[in-house]
Protein backbone atom coordinates (compact mmCIF):
# COMPACT_ATOMS: atom_id res chain seq x y z
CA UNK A 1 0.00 0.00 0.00
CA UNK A 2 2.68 2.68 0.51
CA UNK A 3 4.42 1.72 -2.54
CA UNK A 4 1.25 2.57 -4.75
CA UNK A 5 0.59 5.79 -2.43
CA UNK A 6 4.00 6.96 -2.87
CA UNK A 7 3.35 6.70 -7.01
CA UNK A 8 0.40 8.25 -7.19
CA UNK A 9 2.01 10.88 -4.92
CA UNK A 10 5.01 11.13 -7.90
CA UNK A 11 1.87 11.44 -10.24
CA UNK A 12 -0.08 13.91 -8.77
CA UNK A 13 2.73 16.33 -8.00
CA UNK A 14 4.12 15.88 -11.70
CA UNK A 15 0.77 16.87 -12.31
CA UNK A 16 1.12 19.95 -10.42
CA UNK A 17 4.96 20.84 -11.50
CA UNK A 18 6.17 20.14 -8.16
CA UNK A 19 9.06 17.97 -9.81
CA UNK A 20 11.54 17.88 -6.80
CA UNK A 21 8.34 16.48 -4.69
CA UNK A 22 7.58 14.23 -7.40
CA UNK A 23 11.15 12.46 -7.91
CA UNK A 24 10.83 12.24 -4.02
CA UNK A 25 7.53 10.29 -4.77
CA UNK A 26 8.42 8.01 -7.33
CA UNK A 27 11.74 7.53 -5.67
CA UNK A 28 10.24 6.38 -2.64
CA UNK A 29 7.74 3.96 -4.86
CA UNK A 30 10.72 2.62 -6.91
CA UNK A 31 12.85 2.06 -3.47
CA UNK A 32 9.21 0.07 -1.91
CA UNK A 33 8.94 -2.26 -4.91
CA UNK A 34 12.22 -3.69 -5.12
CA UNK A 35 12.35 -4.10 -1.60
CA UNK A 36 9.12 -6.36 -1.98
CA UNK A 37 10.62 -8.31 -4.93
CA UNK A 38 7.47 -6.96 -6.85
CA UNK A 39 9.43 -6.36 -10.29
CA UNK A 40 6.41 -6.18 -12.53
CA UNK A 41 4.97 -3.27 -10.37
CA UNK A 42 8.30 -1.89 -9.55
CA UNK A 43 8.76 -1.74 -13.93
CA UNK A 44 5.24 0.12 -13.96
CA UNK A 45 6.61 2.51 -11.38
CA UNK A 46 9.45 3.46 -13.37
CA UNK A 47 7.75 3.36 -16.25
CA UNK A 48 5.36 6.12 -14.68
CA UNK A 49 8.91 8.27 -13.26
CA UNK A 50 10.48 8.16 -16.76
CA UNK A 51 6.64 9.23 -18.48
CA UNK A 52 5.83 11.62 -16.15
CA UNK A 53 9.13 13.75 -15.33
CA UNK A 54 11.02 12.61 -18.53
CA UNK A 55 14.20 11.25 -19.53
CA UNK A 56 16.37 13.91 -18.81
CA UNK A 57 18.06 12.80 -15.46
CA UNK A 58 20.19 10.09 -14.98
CA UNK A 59 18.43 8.87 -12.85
CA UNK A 60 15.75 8.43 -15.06
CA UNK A 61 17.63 6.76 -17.70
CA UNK A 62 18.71 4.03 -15.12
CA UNK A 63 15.12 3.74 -13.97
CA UNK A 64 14.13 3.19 -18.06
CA UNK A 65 17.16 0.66 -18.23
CA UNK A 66 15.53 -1.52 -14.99
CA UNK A 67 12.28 -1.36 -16.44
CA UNK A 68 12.69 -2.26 -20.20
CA UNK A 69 14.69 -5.31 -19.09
CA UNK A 70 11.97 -6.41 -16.77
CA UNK A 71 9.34 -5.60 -19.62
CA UNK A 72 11.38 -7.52 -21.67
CA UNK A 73 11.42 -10.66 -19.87
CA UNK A 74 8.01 -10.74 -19.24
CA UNK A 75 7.23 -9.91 -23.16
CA UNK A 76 5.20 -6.54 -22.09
CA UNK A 77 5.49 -5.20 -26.07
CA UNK A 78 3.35 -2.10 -25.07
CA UNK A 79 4.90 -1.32 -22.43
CA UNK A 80 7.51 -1.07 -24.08
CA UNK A 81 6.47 1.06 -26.81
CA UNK A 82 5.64 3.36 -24.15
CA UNK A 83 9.07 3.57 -22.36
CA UNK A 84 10.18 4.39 -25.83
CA UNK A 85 8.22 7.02 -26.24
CA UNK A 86 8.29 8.40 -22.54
CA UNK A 87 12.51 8.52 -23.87
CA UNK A 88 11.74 10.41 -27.48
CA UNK A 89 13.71 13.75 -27.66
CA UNK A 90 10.36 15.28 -27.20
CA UNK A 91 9.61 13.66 -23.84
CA UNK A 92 12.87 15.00 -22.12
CA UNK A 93 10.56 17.58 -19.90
CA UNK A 94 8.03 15.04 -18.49
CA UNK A 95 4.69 15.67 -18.87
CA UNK A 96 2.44 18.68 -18.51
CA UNK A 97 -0.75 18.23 -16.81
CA UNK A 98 -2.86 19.53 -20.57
CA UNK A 99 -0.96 16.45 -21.97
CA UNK A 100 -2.24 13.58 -19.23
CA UNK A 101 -6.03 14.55 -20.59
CA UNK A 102 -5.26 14.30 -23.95
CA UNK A 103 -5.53 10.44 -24.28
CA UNK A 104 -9.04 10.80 -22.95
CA UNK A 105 -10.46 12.81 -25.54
CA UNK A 106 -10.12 10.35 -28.11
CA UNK A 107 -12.43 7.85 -26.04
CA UNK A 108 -14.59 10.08 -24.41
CA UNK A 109 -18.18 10.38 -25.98
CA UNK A 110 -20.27 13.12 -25.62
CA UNK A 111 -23.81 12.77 -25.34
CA UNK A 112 -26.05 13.64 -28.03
CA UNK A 113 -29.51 15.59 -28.10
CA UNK A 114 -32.31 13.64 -29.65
């Protein structure tokens, strides 16, 4: 349980620019999982780091490393299509809380008037 809470505490203050709170989050998260032998979670976590602050610290590119060898032993394709995009030139910054919504417009339906 604090492994999750201290991710979604690295998401929501990417969210909100807070980056040095953020690192601290997913940090923590990261440290959590691989202390529980949990490598598929502790991948996701990383995964979440790299996508959400980007690619830019070296810390981050370790982080990417761990996780696309775990994805790759497990055969988790799209997740690691992801980590290759969350490491794309343009995804050095992490991400800005306009671009989390933007998947969700695609699938969201709006009601129509009959």
């Amino acid at each position: 349980v604090r492994a999750t809470r201290s991710e979604l505490e690295g998401t929501l203050t990417a969210l909100e620019a807070r980056t040095s709170d953020a690192k601290g989050g997913f940090t923590e998260a990261i440290r959590r999982w691989r202390e529980l032998g949990a490598r598929y979670q502790l991948a996701l976590a990383q995964l979440n780091f790299v996508w959400m602050l980007g690619s830019g610290s070296a810390e981050a590119r370790r982080a990417a490393h761990e996780a696309r060898e775990i994805f790759t032993a497990v055969h988790a394709e799209p997740f690691i299509r992801f980590l290759d995009e969350a490491l794309s030139a343009r995804r050095t910054t992490g991400l800005r809380a306009a671009d989390a919504a933007a998947p969700r417009a695609h699938t969201e339906r709006t009601p129509t008037a009959s």
